[in-house]
C-alpha atoms as a PDB file:
ATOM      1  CA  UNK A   1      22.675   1.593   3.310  1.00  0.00           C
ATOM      2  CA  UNK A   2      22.808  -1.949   2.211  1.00  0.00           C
ATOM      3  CA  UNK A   3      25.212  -0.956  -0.637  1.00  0.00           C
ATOM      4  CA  UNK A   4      27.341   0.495   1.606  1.00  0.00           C
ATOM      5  CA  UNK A   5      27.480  -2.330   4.435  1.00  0.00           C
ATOM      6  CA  UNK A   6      27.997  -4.833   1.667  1.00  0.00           C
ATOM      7  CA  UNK A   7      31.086  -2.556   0.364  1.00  0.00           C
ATOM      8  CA  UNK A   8      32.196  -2.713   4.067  1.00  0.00           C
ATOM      9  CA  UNK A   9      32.113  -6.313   4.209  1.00  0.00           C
ATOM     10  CA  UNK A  10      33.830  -6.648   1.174  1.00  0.00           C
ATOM     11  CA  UNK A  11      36.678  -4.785   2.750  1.00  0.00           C
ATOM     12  CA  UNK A  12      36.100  -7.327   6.015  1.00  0.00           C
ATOM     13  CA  UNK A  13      36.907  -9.842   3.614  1.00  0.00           C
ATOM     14  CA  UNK A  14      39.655  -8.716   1.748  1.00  0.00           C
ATOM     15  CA  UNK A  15      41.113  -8.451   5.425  1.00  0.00           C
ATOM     16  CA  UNK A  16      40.726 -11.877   5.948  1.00  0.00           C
ATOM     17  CA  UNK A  17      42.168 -12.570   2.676  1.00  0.00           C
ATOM     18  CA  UNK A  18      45.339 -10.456   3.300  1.00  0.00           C
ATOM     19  CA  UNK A  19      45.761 -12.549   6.541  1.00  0.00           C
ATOM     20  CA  UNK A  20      45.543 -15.558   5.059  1.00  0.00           C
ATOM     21  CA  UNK A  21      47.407 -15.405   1.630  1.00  0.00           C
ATOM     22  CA  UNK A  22      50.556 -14.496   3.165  1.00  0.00           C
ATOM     23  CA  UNK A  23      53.732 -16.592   2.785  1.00  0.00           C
ATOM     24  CA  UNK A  24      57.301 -16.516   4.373  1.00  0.00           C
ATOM     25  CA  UNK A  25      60.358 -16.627   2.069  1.00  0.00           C
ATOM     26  CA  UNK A  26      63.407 -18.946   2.852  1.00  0.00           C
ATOM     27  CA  UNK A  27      64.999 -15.471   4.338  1.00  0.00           C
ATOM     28  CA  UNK A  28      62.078 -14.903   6.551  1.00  0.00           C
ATOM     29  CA  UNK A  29      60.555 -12.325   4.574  1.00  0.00           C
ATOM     30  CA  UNK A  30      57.003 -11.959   4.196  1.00  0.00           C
ATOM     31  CA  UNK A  31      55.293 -12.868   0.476  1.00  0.00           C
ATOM     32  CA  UNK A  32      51.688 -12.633  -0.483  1.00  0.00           C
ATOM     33  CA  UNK A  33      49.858 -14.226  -3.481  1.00  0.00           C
ATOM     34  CA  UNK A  34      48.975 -11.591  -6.191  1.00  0.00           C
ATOM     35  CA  UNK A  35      46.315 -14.074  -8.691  1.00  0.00           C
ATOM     36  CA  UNK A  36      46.930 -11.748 -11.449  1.00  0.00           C
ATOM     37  CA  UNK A  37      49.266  -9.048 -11.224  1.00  0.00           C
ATOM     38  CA  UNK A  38      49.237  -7.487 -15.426  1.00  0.00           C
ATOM     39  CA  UNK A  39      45.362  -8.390 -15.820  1.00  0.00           C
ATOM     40  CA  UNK A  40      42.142  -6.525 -14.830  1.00  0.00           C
ATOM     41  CA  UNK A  41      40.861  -9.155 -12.166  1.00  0.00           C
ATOM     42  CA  UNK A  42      44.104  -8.987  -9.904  1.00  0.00           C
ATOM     43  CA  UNK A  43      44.236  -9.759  -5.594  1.00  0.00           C
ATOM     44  CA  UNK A  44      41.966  -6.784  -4.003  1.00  0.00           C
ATOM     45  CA  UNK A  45      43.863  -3.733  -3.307  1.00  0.00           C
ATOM     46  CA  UNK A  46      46.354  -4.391  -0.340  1.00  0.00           C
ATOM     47  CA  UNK A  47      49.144  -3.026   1.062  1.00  0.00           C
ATOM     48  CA  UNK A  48      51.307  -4.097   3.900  1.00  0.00           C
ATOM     49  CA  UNK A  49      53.804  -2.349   6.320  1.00  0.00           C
ATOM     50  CA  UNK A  50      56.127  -3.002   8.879  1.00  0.00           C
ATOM     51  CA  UNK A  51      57.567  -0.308  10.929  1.00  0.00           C
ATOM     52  CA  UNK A  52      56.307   2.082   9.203  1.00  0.00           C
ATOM     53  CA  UNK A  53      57.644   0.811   5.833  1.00  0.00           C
ATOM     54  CA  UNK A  54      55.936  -0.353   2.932  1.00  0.00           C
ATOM     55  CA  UNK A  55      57.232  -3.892   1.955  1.00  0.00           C
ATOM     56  CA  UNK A  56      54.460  -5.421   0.323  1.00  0.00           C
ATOM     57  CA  UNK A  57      51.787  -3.726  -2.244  1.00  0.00           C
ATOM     58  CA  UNK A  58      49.534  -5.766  -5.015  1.00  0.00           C
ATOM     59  CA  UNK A  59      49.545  -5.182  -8.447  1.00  0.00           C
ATOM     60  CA  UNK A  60      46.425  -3.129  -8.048  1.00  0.00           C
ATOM     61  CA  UNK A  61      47.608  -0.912  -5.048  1.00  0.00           C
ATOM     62  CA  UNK A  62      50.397  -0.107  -7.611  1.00  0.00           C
ATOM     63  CA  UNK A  63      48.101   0.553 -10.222  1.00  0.00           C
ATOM     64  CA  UNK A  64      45.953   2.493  -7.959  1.00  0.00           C
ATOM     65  CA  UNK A  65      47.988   4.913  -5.004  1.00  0.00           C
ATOM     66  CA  UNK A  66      45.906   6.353  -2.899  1.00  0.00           C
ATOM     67  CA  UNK A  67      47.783   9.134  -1.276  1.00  0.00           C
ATOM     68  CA  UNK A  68      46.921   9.128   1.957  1.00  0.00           C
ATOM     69  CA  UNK A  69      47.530   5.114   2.666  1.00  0.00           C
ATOM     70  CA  UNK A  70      50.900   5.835   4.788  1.00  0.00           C
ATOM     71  CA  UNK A  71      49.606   8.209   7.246  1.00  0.00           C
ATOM     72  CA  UNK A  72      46.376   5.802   7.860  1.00  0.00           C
ATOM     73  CA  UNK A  73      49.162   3.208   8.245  1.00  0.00           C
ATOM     74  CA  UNK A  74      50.155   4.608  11.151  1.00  0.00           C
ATOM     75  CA  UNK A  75      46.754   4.424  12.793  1.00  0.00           C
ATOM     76  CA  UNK A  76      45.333   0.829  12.619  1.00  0.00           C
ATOM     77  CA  UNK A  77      42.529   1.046  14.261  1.00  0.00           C
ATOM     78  CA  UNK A  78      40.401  -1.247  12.113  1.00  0.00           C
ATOM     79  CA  UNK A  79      38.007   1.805  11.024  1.00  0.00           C
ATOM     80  CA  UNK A  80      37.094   2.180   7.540  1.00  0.00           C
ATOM     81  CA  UNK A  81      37.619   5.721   5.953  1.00  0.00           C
ATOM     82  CA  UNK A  82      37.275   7.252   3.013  1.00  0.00           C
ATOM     83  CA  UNK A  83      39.483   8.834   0.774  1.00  0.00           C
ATOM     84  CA  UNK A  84      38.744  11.176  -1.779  1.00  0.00           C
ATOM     85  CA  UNK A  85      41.656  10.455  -5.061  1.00  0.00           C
ATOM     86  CA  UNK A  86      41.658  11.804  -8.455  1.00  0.00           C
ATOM     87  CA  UNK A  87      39.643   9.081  -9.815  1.00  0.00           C
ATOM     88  CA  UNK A  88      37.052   8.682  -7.325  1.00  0.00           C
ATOM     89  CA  UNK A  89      36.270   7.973  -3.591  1.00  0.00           C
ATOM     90  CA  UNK A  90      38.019   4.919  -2.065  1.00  0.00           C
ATOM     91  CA  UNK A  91      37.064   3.297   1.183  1.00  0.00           C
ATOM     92  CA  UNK A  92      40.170   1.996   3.166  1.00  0.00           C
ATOM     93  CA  UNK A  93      40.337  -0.306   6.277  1.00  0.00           C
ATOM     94  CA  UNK A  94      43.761  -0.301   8.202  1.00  0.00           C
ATOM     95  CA  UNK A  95      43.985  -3.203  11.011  1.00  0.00           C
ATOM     96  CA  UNK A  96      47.919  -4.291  12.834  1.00  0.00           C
ATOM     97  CA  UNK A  97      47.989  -8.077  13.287  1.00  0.00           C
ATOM     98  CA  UNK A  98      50.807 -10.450  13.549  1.00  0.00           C
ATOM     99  CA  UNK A  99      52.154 -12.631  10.638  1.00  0.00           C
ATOM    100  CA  UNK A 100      54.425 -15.523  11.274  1.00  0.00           C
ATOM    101  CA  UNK A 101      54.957 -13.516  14.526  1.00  0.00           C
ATOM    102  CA  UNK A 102      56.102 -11.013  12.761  1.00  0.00           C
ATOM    103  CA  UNK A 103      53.812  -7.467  13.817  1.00  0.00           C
ATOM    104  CA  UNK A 104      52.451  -5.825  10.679  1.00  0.00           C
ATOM    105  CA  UNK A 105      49.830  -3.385   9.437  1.00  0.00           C
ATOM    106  CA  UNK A 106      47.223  -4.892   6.731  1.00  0.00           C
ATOM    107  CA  UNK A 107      45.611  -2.166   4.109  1.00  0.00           C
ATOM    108  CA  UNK A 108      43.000  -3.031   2.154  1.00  0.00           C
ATOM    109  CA  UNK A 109      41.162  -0.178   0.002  1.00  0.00           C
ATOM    110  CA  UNK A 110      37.830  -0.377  -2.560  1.00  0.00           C
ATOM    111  CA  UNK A 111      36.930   1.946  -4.987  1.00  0.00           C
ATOM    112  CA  UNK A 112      33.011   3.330  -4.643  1.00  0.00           C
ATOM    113  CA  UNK A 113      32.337   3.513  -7.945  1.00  0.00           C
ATOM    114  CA  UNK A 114      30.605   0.508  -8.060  1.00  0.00           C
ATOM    115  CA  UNK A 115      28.428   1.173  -5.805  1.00  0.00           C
ATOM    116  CA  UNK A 116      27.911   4.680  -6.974  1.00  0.00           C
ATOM    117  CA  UNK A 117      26.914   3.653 -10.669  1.00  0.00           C
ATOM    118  CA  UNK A 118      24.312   1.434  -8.688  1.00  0.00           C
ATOM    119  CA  UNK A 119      22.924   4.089  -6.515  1.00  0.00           C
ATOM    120  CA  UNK A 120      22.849   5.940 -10.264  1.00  0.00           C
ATOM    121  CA  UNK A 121      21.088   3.642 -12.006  1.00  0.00           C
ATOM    122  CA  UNK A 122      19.015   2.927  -8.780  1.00  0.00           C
ATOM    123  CA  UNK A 123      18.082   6.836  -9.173  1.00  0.00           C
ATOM    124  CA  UNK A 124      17.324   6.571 -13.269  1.00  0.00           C
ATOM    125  CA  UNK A 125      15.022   4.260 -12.535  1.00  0.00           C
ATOM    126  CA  UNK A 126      13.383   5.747 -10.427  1.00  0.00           C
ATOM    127  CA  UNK A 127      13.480   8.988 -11.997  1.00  0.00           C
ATOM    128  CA  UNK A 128      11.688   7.066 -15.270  1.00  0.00           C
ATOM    129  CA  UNK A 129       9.660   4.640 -13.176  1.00  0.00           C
ATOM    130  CA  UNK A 130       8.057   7.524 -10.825  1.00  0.00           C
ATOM    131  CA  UNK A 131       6.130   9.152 -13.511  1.00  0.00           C
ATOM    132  CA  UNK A 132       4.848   5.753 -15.605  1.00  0.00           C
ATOM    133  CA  UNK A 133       4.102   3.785 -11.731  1.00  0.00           C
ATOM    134  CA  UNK A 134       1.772   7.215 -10.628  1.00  0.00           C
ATOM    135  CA  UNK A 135      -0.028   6.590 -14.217  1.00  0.00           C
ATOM    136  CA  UNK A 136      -0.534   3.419 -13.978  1.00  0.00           C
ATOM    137  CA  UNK A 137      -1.113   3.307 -10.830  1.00  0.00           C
ATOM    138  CA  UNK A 138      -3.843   6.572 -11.402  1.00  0.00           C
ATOM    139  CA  UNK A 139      -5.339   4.252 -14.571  1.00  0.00           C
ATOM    140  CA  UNK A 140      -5.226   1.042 -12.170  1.00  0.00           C
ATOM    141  CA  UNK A 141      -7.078   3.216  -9.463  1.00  0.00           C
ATOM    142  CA  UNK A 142      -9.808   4.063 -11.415  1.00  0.00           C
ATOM    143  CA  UNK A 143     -10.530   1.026 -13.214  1.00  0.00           C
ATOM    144  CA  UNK A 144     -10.545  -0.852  -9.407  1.00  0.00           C
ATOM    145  CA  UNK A 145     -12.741   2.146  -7.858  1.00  0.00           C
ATOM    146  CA  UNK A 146     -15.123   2.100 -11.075  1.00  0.00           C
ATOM    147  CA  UNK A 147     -15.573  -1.651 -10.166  1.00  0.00           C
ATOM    148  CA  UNK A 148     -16.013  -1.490  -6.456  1.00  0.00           C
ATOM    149  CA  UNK A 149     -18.092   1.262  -6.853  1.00  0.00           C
ATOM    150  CA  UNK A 150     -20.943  -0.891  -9.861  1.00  0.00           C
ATOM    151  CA  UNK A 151     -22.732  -1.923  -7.032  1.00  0.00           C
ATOM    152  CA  UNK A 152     -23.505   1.728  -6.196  1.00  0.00           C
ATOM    153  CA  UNK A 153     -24.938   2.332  -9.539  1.00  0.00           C
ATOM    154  CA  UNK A 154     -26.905  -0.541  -9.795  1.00  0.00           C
ATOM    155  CA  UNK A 155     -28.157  -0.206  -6.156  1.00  0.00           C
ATOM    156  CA  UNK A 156     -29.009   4.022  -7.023  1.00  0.00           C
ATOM    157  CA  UNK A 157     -30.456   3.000 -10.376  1.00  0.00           C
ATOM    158  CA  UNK A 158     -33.209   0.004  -8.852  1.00  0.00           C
ATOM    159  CA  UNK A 159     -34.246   2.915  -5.877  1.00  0.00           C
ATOM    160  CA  UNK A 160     -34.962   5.085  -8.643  1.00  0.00           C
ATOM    161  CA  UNK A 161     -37.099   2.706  -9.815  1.00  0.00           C
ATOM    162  CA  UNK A 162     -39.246   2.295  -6.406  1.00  0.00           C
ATOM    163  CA  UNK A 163     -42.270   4.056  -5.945  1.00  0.00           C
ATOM    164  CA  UNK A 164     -45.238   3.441  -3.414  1.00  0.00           C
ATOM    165  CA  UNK A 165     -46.917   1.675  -5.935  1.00  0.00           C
ATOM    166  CA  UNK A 166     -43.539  -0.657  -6.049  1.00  0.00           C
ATOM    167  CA  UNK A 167     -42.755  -1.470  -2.945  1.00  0.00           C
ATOM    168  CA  UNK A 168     -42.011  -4.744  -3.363  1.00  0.00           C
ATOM    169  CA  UNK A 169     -38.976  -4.146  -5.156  1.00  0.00           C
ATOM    170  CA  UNK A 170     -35.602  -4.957  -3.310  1.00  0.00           C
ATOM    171  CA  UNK A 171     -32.206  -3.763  -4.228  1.00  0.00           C
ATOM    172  CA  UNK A 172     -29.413  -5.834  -5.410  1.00  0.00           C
ATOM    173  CA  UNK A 173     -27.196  -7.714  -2.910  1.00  0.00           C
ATOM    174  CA  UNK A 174     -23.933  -8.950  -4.508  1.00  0.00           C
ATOM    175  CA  UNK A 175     -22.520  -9.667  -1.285  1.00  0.00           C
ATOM    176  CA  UNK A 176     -24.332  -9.628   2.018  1.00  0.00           C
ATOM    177  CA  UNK A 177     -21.003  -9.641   4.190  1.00  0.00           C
ATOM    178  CA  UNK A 178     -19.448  -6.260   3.179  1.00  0.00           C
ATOM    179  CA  UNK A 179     -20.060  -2.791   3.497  1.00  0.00           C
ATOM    180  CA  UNK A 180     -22.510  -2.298   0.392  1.00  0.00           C
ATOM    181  CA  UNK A 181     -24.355  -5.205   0.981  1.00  0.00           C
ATOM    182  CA  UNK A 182     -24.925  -4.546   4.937  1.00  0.00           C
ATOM    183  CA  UNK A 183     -26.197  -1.331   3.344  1.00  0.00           C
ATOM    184  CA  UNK A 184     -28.510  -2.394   0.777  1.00  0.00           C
ATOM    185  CA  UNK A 185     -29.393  -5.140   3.450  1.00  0.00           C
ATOM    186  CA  UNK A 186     -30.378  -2.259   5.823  1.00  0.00           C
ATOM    187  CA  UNK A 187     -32.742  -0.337   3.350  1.00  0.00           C
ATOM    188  CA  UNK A 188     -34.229  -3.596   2.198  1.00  0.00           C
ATOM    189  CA  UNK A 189     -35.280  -4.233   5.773  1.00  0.00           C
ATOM    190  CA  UNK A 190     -37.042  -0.523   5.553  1.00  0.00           C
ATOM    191  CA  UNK A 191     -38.822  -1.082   2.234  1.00  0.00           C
ATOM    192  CA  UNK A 192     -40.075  -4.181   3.468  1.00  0.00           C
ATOM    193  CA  UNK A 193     -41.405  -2.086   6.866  1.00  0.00           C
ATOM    194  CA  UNK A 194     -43.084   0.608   3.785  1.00  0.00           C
ATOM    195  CA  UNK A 195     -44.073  -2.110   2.528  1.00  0.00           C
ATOM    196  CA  UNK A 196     -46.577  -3.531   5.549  1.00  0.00           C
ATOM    197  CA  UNK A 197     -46.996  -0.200   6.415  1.00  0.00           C
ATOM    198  CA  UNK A 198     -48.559   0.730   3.367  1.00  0.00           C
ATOM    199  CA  UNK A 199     -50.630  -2.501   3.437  1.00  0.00           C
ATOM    200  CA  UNK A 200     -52.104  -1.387   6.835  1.00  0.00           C
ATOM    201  CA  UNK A 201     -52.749   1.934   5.578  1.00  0.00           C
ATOM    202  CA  UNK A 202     -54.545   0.457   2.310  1.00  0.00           C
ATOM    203  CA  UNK A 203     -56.472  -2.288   4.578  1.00  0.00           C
ATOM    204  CA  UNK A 204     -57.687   0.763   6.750  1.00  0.00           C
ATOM    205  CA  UNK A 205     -58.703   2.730   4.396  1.00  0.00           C
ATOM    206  CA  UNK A 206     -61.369  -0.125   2.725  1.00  0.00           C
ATOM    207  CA  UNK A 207     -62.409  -0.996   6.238  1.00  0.00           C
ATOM    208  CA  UNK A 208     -63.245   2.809   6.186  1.00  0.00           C
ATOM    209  CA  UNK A 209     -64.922   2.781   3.227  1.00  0.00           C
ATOM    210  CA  UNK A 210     -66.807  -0.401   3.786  1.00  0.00           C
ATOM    211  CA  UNK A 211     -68.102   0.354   7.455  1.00  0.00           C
ATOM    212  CA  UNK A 212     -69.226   4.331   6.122  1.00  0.00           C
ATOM    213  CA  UNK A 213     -71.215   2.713   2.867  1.00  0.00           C
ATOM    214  CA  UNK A 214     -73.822   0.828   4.590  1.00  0.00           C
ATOM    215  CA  UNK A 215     -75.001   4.109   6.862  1.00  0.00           C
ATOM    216  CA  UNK A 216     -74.667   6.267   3.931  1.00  0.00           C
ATOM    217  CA  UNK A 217     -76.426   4.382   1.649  1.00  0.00           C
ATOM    218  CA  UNK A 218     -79.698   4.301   4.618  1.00  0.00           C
ATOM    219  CA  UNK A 219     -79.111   7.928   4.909  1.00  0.00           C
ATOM    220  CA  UNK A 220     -79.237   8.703   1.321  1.00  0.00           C
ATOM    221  CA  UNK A 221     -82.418   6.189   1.124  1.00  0.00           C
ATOM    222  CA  UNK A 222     -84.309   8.038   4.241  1.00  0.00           C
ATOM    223  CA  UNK A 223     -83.820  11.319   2.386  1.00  0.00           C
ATOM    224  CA  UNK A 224     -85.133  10.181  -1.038  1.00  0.00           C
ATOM    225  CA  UNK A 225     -87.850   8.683   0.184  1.00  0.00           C
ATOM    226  CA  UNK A 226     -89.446  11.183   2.118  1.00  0.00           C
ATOM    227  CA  UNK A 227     -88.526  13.734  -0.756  1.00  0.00           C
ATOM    228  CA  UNK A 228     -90.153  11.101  -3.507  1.00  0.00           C
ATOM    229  CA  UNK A 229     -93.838  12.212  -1.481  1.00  0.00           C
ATOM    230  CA  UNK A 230     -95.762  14.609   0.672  1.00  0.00           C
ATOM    231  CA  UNK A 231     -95.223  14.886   4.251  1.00  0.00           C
ATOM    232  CA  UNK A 232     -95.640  16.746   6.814  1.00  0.00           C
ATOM    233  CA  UNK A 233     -93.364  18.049   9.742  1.00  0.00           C
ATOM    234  CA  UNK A 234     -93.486  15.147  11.343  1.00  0.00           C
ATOM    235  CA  UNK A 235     -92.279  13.039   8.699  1.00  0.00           C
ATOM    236  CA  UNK A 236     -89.422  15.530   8.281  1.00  0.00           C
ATOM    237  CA  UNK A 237     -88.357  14.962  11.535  1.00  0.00           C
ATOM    238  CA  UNK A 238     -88.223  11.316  11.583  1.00  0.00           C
ATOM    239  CA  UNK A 239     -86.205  11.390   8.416  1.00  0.00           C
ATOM    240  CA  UNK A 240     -83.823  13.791  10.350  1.00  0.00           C
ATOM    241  CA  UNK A 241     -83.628  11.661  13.064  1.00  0.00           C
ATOM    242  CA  UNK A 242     -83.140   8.726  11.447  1.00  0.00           C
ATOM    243  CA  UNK A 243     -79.872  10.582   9.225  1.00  0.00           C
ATOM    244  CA  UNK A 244     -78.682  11.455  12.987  1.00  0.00           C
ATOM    245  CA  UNK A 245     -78.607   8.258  14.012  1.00  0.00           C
ATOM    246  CA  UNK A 246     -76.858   6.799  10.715  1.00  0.00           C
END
């Protein structure tokens, strides 16, 4: 699209040009400018009728005829059409003005084979670039996902590592303000809860085993003793109810 509105322009200008370049003879004929009228560089394509005849045509309008320039001629409405000709596809823009108040019709014509070669080599490379940017981009991909994704690893190898006996352990925190680090942040925060849990769990259990030694230990002393002699039912019975009370 921008290829084609700059070929449009182009013919805008050339307009302008044709409007501007013209000259009047001593007779009152009409004369344009032609820069270069035998080389390949000539005035843009232009042609120029009055009344429905041709009286004016550049060097490359006569080079280059486009067949059919006199029935456009006869509708100047300023609208750009194309033409299909031997060579290629030509783009013409037919506008009446007046020249040293003299009513004409200005033609001005482009050739889209410029523009076409573009579009082709626009295509070629894209054609060879399509395959090497999805490789490279595939390569670049992986590389940039294998290094997002280290943290991962390091944070799945360390809570492999963790056991209850190594609670203390923490995972890594590269960076606390994105996604993986709110996460290892997060299970941090619940080792470190395992962690005091645990503690309570341990503290409770030697509480336990410190308050049950001391009764125990007068239990198991009542019974040896009154084994370690003779006694009677009685003495039985005070051991027993002395191990009842422990």
């Amino acid at each position: 699209r921008n290829l084609s509105a700059a070929l449009d322009e182009r013919l805008g200008d050339d307009l302008e040009w044709a409007a501007a370049m013209a000259g009047q003879n001593a007779d009152g004929t009409l004369k344009w400018f032609d820069e270069d009228p035998d080389g390949d560089h000539a005035s843009p394509w232009l042609q120029v009728w009055s009344n429905g005849q041709l009286i004016f045509r550049t060097a490359v309008a006569e080079r280059n005829l486009i067949p059919d320039a006199e029935n456009l001629a006869r509708q100047p409405d300023r609208s750009i059409v194309e033409v299909h000709t031997p060579y290629s596809t030509a783009r013409v823009l037919t506008a009446s003005t007046s020249i040293y108040g003299r009513p004409v019709v200005l033609q001005v014509a482009r050739s889209e084979t410029q523009m076409r070669g573009e579009l082709g080599e626009l295509m070629l490379l894209l054609l060879l670039g399509l395959p090497v940017g999805v490789a490279a981009s595939g390569v670049g991909g992986y590389f940039v996902a294998r290094r997002a994704l280290s943290p991962v690893d390091r944070m799945t190898r360390q809570a492999q590592t963790i056991t209850a006996a190594r609670l203390s352990d923490r995972l890594p925190v590269e960076n606390a303000s994105d996604e993986l680090g709110r996460l290892a942040t997060v299970f941090n925060g619940m080792l470190g809860r395992l962690e005091s849990s645990f503690g309570q769990m341990r503290r409770f259990a030697a509480d336990v085993s410190h308050a049950l030694r001391t009764p125990l230990t007068a239990m198991r002393t009542v019974g040896e003793v009154t084994l370690r002699g003779p006694a009677d039912g009685e003495a039985y019975k005070a051991a027993l109810a002395s191990m009842l009370e422990e």
